[in-house]
PDB file of N, CA and C in Angstrom:
ATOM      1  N   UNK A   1     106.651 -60.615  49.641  1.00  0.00           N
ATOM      2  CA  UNK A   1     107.157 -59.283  49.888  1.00  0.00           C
ATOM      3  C   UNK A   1     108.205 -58.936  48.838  1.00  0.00           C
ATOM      4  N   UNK A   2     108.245 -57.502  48.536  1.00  0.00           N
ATOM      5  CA  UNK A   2     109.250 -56.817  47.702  1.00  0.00           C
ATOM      6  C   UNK A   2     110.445 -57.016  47.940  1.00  0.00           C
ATOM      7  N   UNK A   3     111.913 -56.951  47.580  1.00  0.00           N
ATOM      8  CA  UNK A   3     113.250 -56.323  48.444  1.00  0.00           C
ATOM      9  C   UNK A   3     112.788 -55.041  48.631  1.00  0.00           C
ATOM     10  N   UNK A   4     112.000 -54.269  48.533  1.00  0.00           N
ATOM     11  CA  UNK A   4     112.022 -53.191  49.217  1.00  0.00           C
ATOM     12  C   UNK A   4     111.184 -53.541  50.607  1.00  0.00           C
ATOM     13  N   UNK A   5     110.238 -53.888  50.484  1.00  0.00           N
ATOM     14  CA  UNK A   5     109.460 -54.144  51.665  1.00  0.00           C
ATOM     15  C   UNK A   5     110.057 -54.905  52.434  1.00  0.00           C
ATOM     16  N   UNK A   6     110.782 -55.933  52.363  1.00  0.00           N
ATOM     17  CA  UNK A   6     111.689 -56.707  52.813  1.00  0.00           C
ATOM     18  C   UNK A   6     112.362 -55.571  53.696  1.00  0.00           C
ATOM     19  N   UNK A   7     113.714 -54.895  53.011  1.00  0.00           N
ATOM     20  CA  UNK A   7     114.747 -53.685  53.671  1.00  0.00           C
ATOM     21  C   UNK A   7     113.738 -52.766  54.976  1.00  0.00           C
ATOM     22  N   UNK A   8     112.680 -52.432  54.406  1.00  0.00           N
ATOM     23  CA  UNK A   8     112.065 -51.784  54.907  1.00  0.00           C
ATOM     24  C   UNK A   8     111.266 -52.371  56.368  1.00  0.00           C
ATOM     25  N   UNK A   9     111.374 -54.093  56.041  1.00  0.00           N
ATOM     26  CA  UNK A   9     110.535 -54.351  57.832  1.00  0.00           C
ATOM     27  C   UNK A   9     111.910 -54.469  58.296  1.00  0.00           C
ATOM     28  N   UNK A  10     112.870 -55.129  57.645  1.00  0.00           N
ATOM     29  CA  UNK A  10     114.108 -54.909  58.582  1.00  0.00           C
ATOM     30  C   UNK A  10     114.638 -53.881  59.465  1.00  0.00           C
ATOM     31  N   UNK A  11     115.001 -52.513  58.821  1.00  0.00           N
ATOM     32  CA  UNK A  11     114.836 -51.773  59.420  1.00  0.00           C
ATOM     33  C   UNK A  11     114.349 -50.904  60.133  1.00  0.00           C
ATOM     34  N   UNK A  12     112.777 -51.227  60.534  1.00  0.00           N
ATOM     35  CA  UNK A  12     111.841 -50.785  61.276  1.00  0.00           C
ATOM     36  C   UNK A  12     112.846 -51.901  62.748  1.00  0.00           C
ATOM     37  N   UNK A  13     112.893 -53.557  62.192  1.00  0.00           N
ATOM     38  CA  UNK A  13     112.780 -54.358  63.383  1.00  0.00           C
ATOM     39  C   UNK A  13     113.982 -53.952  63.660  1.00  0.00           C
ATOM     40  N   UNK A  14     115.138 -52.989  63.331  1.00  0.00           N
ATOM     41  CA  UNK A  14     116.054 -52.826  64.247  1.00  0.00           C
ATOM     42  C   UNK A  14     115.981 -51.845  64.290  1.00  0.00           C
ATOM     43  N   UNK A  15     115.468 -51.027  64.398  1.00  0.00           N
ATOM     44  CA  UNK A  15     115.269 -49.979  65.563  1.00  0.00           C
ATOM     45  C   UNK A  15     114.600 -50.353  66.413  1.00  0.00           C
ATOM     46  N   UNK A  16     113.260 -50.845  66.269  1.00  0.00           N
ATOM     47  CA  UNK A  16     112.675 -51.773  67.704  1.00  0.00           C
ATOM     48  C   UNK A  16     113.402 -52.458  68.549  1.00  0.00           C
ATOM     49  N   UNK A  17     114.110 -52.893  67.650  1.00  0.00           N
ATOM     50  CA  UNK A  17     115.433 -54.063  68.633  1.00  0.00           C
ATOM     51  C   UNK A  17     116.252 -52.823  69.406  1.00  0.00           C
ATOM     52  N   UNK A  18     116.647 -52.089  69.086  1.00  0.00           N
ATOM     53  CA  UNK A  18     117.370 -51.078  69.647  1.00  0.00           C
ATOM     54  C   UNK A  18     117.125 -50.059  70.474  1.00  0.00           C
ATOM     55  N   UNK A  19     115.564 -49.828  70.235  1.00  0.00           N
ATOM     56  CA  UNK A  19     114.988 -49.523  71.317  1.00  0.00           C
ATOM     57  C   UNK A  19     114.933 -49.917  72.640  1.00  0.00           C
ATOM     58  N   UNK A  20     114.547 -51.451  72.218  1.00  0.00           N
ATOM     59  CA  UNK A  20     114.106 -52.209  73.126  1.00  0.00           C
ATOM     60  C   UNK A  20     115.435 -52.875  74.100  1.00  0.00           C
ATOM     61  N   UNK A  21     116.557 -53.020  73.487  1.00  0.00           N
ATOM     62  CA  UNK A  21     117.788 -52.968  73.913  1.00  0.00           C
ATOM     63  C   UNK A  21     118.137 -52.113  75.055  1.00  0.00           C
ATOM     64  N   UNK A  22     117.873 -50.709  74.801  1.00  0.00           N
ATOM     65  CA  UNK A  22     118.045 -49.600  75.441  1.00  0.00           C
ATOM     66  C   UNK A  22     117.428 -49.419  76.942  1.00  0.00           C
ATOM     67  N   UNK A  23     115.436 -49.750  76.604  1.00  0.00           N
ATOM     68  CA  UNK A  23     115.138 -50.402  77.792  1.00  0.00           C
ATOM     69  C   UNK A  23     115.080 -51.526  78.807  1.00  0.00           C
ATOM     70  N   UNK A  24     115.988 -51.908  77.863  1.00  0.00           N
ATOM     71  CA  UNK A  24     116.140 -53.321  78.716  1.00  0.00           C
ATOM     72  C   UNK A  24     117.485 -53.033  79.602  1.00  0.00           C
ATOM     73  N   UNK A  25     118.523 -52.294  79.439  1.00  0.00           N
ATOM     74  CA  UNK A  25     119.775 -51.741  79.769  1.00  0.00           C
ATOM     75  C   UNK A  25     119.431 -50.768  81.315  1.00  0.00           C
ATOM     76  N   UNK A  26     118.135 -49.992  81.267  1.00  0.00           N
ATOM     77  CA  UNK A  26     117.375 -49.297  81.903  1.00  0.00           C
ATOM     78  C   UNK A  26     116.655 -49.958  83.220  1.00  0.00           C
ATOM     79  N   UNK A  27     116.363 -50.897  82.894  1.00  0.00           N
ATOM     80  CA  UNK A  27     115.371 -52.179  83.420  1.00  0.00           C
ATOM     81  C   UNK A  27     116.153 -52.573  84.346  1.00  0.00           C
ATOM     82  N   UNK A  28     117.459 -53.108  83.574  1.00  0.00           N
ATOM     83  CA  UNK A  28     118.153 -54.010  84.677  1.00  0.00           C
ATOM     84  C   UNK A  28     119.110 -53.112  85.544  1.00  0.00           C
ATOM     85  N   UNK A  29     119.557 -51.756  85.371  1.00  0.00           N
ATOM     86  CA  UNK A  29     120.262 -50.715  86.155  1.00  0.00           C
ATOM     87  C   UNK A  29     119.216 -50.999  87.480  1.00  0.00           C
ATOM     88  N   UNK A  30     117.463 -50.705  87.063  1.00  0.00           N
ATOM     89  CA  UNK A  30     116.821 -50.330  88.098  1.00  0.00           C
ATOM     90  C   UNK A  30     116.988 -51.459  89.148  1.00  0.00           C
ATOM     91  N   UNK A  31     116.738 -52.595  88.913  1.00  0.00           N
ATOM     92  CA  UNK A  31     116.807 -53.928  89.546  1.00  0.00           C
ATOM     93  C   UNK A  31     115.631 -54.676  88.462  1.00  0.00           C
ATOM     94  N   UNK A  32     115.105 -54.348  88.196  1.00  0.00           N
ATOM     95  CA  UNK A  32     113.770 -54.490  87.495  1.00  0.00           C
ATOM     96  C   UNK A  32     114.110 -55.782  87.055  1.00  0.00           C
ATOM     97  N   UNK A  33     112.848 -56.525  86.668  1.00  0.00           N
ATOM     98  CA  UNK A  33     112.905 -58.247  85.743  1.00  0.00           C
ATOM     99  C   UNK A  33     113.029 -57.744  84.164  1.00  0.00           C
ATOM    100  N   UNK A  34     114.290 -58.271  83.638  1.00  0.00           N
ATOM    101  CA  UNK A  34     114.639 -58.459  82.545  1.00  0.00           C
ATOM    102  C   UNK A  34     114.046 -59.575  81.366  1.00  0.00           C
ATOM    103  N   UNK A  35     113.332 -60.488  82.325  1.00  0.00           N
ATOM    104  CA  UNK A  35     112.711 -61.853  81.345  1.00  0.00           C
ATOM    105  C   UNK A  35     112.496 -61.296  80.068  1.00  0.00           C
ATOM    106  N   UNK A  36     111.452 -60.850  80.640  1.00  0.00           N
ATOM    107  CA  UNK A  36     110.396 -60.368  78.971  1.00  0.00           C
ATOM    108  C   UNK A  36     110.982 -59.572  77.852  1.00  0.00           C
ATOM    109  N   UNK A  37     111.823 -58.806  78.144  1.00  0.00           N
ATOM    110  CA  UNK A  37     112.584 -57.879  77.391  1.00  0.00           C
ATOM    111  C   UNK A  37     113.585 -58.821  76.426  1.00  0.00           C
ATOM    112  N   UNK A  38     114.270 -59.359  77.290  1.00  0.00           N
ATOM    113  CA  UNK A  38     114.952 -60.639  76.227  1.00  0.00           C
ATOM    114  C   UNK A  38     114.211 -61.994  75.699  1.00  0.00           C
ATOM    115  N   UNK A  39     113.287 -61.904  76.395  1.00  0.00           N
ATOM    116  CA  UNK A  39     112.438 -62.891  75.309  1.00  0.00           C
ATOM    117  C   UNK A  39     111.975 -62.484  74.118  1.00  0.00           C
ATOM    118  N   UNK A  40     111.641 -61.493  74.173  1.00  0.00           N
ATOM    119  CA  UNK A  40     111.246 -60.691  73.188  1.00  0.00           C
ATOM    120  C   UNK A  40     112.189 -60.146  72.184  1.00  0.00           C
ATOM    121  N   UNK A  41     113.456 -59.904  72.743  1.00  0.00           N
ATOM    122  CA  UNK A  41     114.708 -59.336  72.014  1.00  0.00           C
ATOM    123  C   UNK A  41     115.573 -61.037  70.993  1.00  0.00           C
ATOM    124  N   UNK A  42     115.122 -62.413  72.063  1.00  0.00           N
ATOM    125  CA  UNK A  42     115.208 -62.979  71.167  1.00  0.00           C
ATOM    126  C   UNK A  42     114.349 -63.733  69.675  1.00  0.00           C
ATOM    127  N   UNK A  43     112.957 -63.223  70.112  1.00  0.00           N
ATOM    128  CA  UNK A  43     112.038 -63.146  68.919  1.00  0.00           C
ATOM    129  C   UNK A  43     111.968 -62.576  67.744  1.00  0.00           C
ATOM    130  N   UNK A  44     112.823 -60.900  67.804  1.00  0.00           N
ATOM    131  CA  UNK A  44     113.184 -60.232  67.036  1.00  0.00           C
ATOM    132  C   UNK A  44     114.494 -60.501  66.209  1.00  0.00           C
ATOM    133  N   UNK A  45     115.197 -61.367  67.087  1.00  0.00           N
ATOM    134  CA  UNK A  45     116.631 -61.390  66.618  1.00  0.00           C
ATOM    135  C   UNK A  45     116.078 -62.836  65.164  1.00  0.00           C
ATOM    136  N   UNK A  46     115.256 -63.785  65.853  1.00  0.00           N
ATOM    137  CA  UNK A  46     115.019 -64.788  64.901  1.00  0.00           C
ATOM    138  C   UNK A  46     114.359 -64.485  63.880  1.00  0.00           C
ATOM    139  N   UNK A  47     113.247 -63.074  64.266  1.00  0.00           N
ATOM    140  CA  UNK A  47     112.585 -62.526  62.761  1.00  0.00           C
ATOM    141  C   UNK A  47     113.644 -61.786  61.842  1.00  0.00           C
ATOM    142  N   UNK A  48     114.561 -61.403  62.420  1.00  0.00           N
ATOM    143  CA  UNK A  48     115.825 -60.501  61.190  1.00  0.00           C
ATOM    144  C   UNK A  48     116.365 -61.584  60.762  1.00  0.00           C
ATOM    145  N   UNK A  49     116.564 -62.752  61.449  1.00  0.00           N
ATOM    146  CA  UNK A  49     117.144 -63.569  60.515  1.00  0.00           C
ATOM    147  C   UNK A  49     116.400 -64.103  59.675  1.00  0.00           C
ATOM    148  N   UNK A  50     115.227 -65.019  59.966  1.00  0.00           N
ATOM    149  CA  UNK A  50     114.346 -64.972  58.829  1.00  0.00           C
ATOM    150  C   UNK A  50     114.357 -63.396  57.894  1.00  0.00           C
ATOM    151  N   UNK A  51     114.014 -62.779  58.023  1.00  0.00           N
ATOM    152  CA  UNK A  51     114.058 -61.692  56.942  1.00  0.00           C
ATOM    153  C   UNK A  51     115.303 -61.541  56.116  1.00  0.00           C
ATOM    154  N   UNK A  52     116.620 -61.467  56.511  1.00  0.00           N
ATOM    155  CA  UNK A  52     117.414 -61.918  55.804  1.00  0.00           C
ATOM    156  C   UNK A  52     117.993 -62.518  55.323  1.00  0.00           C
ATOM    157  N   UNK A  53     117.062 -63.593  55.447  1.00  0.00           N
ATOM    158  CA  UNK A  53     117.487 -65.005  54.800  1.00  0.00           C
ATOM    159  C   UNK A  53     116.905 -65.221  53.542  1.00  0.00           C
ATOM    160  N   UNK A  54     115.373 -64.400  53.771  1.00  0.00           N
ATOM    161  CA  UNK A  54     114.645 -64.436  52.812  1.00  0.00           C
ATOM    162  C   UNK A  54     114.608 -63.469  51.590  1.00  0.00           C
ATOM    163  N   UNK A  55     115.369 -62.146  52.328  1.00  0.00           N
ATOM    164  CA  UNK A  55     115.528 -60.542  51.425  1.00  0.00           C
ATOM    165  C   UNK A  55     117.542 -61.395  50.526  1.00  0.00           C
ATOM    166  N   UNK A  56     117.898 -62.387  50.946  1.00  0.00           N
ATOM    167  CA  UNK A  56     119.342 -63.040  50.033  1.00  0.00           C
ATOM    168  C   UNK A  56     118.855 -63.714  49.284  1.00  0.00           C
ATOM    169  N   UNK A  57     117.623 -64.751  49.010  1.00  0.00           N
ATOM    170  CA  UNK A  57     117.090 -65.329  48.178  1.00  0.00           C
ATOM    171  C   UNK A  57     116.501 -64.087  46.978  1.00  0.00           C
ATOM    172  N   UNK A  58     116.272 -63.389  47.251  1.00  0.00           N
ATOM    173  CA  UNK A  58     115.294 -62.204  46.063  1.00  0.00           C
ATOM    174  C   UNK A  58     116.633 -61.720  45.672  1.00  0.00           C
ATOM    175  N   UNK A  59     118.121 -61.479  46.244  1.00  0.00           N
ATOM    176  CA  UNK A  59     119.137 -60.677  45.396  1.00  0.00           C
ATOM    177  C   UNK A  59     119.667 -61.625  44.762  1.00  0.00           C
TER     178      UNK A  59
END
């Protein structure tokens, strides 16, 4: 991948993250099961780090 393409999945994955943040905030007001939402929120958190681990090697 580019540093641009790089910048560019990053900031797609945090807005997803932030999205998904949002409904998860939503979720748990209702009573609703939170599992999946943070499993998932920690999948994303480990792909930004890979991604910026990898978009500091290209600068």
């Amino acid at each position: 991948m580019t540093k641009q393409e790089l910048k560019d999945e990053i900031a797609e994955l945090k807005f997803d993250y932030i999205r998904i943040q949002g409904d998860l905030d939503k979720l748990e007001a209702a009573g609703g099961n939170v599992a999946k939402a943070e499993a998932q929120l920690a999948r994303m958190e480990q792909q930004l780090k890979e991604l910026n681990e990898e978009l500091a090697k290209k600068e």
